[in-house]
Structures are given as structure tokens and as C-alpha cells.
PDB file of N, CA and C in Angstrom:
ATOM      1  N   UNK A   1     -55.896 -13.429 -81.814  1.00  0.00           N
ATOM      2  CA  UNK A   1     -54.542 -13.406 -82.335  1.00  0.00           C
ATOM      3  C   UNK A   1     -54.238 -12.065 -83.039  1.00  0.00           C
ATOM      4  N   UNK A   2     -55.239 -11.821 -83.981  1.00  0.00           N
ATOM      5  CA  UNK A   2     -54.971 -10.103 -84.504  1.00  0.00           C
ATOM      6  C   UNK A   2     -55.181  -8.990 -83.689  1.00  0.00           C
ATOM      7  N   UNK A   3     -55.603  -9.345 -82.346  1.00  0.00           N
ATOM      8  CA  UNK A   3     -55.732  -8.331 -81.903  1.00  0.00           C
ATOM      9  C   UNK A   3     -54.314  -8.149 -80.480  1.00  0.00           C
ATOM     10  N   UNK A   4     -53.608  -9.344 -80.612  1.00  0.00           N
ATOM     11  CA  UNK A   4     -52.119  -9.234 -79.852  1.00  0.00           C
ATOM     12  C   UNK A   4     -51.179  -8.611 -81.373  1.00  0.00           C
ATOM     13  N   UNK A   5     -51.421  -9.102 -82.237  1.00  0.00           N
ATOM     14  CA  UNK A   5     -50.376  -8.438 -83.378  1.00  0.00           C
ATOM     15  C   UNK A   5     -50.286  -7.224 -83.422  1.00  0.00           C
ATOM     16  N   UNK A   6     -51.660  -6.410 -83.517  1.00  0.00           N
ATOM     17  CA  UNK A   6     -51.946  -5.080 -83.635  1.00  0.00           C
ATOM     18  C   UNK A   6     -51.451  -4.397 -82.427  1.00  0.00           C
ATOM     19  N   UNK A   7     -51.917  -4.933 -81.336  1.00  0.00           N
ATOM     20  CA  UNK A   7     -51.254  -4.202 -79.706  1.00  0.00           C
ATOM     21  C   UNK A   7     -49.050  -4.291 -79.659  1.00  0.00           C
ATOM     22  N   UNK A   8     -49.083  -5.689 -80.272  1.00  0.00           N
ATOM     23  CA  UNK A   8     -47.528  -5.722 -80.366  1.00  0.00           C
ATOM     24  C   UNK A   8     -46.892  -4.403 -81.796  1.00  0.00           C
ATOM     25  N   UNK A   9     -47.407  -4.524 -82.510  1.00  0.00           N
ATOM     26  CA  UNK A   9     -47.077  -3.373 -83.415  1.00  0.00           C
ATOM     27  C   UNK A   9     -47.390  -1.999 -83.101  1.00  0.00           C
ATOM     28  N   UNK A  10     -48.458  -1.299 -82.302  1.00  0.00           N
ATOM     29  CA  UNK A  10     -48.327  -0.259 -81.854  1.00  0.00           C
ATOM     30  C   UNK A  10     -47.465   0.049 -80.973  1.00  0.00           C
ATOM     31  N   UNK A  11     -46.932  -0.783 -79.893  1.00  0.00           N
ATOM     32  CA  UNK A  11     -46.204  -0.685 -79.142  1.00  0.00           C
ATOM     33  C   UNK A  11     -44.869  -0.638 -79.248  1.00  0.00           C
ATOM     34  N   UNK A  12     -44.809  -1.224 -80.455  1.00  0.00           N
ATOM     35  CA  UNK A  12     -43.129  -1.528 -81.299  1.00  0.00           C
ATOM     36  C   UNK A  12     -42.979  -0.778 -82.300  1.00  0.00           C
ATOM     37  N   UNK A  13     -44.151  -0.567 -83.041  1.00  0.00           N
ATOM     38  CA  UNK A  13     -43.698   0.074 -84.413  1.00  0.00           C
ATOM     39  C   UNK A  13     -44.553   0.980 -84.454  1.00  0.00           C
ATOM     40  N   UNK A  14     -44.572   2.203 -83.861  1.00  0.00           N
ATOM     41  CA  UNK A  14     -45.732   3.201 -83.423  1.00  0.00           C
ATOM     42  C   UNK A  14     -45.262   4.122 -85.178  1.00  0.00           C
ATOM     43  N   UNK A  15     -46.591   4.681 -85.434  1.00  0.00           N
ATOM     44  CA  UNK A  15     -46.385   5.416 -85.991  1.00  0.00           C
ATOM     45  C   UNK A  15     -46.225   6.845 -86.162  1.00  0.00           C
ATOM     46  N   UNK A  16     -45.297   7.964 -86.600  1.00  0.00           N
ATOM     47  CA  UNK A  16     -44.978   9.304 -86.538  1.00  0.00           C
ATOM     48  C   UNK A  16     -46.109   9.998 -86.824  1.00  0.00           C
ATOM     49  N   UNK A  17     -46.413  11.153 -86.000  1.00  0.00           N
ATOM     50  CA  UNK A  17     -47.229  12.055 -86.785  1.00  0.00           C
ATOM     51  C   UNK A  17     -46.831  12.459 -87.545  1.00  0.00           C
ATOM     52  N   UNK A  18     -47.424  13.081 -88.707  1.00  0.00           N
ATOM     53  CA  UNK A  18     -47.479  13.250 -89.782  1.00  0.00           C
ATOM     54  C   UNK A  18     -46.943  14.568 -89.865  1.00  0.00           C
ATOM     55  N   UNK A  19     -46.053  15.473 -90.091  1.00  0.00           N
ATOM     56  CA  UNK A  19     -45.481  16.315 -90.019  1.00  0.00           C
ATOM     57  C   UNK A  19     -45.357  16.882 -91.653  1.00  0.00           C
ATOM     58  N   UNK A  20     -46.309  17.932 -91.934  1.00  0.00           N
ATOM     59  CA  UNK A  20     -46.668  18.405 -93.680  1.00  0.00           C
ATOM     60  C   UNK A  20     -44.994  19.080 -93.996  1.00  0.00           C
ATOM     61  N   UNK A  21     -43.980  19.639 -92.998  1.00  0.00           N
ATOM     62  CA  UNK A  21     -43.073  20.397 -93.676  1.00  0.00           C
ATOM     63  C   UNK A  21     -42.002  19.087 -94.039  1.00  0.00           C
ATOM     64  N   UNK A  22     -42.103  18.290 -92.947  1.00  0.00           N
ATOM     65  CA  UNK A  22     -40.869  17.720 -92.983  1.00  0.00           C
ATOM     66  C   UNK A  22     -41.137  16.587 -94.280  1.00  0.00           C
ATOM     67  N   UNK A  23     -42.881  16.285 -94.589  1.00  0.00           N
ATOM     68  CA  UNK A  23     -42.651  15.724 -95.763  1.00  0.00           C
ATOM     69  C   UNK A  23     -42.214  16.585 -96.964  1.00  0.00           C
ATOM     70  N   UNK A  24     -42.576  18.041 -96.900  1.00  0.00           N
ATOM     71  CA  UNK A  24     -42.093  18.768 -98.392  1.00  0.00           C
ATOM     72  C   UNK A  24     -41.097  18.283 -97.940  1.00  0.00           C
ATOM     73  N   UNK A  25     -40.370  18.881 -97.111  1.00  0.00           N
ATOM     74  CA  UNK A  25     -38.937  18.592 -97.030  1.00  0.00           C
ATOM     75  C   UNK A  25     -37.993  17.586 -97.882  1.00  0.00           C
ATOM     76  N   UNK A  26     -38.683  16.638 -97.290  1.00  0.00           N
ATOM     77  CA  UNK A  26     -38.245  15.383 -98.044  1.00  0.00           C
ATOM     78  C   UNK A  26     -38.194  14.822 -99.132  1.00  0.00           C
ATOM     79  N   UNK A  27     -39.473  15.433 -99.866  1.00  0.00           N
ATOM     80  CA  UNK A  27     -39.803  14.822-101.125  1.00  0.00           C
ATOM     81  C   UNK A  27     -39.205  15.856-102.103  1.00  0.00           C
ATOM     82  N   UNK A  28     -38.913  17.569-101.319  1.00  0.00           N
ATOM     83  CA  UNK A  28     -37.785  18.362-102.370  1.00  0.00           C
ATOM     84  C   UNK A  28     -36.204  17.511-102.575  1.00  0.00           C
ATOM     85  N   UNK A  29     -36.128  16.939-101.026  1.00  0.00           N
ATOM     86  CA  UNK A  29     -34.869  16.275-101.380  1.00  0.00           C
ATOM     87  C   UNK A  29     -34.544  15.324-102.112  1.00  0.00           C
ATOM     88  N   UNK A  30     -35.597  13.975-101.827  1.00  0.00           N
ATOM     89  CA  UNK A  30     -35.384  13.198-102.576  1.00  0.00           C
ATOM     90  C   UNK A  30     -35.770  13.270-103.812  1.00  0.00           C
ATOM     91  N   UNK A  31     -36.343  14.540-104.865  1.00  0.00           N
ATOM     92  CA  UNK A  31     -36.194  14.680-106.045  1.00  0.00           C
ATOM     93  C   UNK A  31     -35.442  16.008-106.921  1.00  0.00           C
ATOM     94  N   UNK A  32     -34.622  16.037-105.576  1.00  0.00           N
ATOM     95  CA  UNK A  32     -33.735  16.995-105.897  1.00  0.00           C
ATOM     96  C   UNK A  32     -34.105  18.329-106.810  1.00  0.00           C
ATOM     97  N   UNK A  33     -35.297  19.153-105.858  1.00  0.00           N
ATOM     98  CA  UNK A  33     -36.554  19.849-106.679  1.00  0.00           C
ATOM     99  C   UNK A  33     -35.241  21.177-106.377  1.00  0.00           C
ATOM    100  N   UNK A  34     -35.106  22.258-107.162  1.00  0.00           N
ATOM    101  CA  UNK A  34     -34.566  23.539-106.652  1.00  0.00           C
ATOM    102  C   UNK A  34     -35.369  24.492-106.600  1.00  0.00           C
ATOM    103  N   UNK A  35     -34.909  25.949-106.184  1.00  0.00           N
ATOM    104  CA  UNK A  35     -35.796  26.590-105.534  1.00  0.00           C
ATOM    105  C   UNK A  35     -36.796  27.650-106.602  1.00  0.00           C
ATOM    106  N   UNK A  36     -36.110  27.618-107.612  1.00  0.00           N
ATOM    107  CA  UNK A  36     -36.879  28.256-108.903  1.00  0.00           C
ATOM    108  C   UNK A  36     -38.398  27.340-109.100  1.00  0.00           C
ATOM    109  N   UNK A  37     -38.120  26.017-109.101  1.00  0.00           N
ATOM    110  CA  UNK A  37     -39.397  24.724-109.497  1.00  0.00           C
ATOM    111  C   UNK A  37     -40.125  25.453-108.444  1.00  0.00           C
ATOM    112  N   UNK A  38     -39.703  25.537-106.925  1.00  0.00           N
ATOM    113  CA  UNK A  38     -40.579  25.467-106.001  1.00  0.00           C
ATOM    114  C   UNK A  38     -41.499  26.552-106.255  1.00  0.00           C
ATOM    115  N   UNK A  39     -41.030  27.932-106.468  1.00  0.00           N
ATOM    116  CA  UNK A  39     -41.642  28.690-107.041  1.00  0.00           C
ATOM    117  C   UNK A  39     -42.991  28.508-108.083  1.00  0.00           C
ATOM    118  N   UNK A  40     -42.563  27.657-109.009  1.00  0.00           N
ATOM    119  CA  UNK A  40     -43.466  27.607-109.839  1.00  0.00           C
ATOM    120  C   UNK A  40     -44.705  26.477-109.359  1.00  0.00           C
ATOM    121  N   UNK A  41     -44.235  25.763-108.896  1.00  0.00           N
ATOM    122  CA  UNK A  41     -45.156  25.007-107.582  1.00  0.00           C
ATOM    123  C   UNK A  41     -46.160  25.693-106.895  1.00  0.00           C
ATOM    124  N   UNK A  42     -45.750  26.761-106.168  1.00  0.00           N
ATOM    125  CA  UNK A  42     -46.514  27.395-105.035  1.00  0.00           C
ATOM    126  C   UNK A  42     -46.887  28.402-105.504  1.00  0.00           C
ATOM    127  N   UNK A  43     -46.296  29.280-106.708  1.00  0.00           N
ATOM    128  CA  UNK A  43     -46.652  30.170-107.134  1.00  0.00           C
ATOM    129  C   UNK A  43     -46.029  31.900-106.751  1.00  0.00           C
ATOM    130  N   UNK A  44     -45.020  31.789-105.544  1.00  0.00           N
ATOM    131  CA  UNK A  44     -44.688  32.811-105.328  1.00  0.00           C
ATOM    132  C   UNK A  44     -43.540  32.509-104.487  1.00  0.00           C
ATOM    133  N   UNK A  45     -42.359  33.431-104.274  1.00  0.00           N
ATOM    134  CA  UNK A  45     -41.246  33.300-103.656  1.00  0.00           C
ATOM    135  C   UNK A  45     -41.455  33.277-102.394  1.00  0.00           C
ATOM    136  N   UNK A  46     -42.343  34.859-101.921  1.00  0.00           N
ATOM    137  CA  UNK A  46     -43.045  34.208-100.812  1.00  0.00           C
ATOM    138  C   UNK A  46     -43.058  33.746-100.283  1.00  0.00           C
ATOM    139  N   UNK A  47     -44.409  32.972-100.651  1.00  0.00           N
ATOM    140  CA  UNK A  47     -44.941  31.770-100.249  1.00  0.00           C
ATOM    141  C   UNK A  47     -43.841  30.543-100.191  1.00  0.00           C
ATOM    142  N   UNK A  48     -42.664  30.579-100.873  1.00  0.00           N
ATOM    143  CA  UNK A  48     -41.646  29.403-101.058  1.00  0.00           C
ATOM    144  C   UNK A  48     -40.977  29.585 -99.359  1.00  0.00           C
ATOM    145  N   UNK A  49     -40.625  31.158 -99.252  1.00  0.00           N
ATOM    146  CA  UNK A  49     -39.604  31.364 -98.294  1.00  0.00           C
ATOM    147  C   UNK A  49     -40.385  30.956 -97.102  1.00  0.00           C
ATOM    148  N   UNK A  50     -41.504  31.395 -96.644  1.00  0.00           N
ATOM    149  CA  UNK A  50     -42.424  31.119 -95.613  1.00  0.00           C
ATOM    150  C   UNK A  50     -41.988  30.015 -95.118  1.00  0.00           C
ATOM    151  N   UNK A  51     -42.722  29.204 -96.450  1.00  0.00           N
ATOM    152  CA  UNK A  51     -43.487  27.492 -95.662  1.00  0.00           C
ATOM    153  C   UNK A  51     -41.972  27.016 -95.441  1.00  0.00           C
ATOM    154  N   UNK A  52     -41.356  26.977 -96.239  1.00  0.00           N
ATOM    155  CA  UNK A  52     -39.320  26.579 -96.008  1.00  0.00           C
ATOM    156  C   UNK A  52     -39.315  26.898 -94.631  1.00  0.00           C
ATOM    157  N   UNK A  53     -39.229  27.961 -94.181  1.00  0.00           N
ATOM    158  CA  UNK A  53     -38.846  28.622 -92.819  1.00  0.00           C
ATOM    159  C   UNK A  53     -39.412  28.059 -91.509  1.00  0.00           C
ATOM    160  N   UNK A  54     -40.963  27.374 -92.095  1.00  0.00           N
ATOM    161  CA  UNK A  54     -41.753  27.032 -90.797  1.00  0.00           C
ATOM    162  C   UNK A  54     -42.476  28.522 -90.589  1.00  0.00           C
ATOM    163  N   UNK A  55     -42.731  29.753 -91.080  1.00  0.00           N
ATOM    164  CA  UNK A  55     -43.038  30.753 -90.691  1.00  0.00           C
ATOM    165  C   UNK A  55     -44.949  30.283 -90.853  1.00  0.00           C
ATOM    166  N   UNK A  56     -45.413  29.695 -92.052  1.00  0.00           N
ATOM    167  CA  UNK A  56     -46.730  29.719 -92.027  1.00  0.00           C
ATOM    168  C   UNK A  56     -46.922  28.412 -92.923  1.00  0.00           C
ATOM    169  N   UNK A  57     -48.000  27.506 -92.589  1.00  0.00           N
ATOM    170  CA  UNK A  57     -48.840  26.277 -92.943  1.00  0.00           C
ATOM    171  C   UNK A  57     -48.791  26.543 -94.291  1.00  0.00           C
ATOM    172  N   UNK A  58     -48.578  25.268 -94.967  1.00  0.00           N
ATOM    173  CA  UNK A  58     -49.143  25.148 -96.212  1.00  0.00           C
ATOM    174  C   UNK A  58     -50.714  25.307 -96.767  1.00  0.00           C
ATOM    175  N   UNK A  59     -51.361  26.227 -97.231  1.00  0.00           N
ATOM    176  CA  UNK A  59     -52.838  26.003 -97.418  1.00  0.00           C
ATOM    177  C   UNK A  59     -53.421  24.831 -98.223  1.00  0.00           C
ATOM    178  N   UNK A  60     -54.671  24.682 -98.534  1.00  0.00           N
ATOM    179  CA  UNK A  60     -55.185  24.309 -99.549  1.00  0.00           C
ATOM    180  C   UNK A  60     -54.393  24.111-100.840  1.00  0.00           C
ATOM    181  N   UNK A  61     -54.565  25.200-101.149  1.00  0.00           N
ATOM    182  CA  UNK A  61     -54.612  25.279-102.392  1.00  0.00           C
ATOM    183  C   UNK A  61     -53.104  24.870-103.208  1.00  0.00           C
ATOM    184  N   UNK A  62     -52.007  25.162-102.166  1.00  0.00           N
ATOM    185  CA  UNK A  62     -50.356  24.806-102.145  1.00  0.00           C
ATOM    186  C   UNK A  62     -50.473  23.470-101.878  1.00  0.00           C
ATOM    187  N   UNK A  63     -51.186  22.548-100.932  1.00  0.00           N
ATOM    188  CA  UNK A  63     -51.313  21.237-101.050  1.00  0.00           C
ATOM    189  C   UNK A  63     -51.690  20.540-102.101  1.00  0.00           C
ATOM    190  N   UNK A  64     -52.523  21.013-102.732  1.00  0.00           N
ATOM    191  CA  UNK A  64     -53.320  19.872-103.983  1.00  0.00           C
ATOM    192  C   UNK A  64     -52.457  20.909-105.391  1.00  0.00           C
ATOM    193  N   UNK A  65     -51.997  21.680-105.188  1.00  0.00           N
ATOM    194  CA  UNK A  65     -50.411  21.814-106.044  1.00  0.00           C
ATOM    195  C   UNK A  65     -49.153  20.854-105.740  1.00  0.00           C
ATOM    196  N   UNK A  66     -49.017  20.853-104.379  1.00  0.00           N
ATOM    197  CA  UNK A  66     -47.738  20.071-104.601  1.00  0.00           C
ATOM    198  C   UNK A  66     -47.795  18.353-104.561  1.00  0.00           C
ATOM    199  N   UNK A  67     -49.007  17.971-103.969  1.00  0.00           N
ATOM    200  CA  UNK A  67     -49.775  16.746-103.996  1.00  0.00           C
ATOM    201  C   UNK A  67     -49.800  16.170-105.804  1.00  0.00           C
ATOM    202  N   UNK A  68     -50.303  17.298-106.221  1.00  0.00           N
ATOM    203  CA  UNK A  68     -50.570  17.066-107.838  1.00  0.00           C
ATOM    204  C   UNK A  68     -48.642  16.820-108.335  1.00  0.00           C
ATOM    205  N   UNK A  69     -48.083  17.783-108.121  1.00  0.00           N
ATOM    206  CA  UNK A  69     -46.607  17.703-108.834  1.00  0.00           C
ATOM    207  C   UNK A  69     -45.923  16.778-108.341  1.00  0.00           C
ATOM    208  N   UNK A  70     -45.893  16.342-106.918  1.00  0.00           N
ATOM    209  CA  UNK A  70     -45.434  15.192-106.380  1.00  0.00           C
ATOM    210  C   UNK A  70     -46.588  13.546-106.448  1.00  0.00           C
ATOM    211  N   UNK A  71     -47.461  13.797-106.778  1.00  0.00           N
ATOM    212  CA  UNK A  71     -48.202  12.354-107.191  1.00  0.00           C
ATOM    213  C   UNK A  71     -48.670  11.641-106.208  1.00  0.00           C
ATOM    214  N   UNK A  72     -48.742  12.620-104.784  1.00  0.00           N
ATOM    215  CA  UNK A  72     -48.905  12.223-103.544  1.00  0.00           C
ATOM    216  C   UNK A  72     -50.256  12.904-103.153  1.00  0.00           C
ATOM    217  N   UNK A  73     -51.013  12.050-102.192  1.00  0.00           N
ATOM    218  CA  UNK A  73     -52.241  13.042-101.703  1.00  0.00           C
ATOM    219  C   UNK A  73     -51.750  14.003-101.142  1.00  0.00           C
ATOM    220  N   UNK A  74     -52.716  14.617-101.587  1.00  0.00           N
ATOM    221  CA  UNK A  74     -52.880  16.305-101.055  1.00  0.00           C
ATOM    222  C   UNK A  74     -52.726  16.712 -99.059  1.00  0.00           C
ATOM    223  N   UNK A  75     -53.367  15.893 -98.550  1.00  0.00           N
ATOM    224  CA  UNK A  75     -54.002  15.556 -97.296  1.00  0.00           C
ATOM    225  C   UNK A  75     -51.802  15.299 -96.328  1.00  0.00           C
ATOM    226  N   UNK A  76     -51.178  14.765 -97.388  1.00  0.00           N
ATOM    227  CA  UNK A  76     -49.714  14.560 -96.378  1.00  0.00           C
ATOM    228  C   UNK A  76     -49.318  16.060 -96.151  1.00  0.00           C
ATOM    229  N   UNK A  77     -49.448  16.885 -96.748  1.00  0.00           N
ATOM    230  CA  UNK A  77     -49.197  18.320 -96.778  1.00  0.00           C
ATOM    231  C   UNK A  77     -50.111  19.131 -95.901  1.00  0.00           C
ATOM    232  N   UNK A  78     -51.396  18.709 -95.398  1.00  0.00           N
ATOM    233  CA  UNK A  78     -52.282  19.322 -94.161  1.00  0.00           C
ATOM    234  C   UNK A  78     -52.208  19.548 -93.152  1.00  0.00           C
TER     235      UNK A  78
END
């Protein structure tokens, strides 16, 4: 029986890959973060304009920063 539930839910309710920008994305929006915070987040304008742009990956070290300020694992940002 759990193993028709599980086959009916992948098939129905598949899950998204995990996409690290579109969660910043989201979680700047839904806490209505501006672009000065982000700065102080990541540490450099930079680095703000980049990862915004899609130009370059969030690293390490910008993950378990914004993981830490957002209260979220580090690992959704990878």
C-alpha cells in the first residue's frame, strides 16, 4: 500500500529541483530584505550584483551566511 502512495505522489506531486537563486530570490522577497542588508550578508556589492544576475554560484561561505541570517540550511543555497 505505501509503496502505490509513494509511486502515486511522485507521479502527481513530483518534486522541483532545488534551484539556490530562485530560493535567495524568494526568501529576499518574502522578507522584504533590500539591497544595502544584502550587502552586509554577503559581504560585498559585488558579490550582491553577481549572484542577483545569475553571473556566478553562491559559495560556501555566502551560503552558511545567508542560511545563518535566513534560519534556513545552508545546503538550499548549494
Amino acid at each position: 500500500m505505501i509503496s502505490l502512495i509513494e509511486r502515486f505522489e511522485a507521479d502527481n506531486y513530483p518534486i522541483p529541483d532545488r534551484n539556490p537563486l530562485a530560493t535567495l530570490r524568494h526568501l529576499i522577497e518574502a522578507n522584504e530584505i533590500e539591497y544595502p542588508e544584502l550587502i552586509t550578508i554577503l559581504g560585498s556589492p559585488d558579490a550582491v550584483e553577481q549572484i542577483i544576475n545569475g553571473q556566478r554560484s553562491i559559495n560556501k561561505s555566502e551560503a552558511r551566511s545567508l542560511g545563518a541570517y535566513f534560519r534556513v540550511d545552508a545546503s538550499l543555497f548549494t
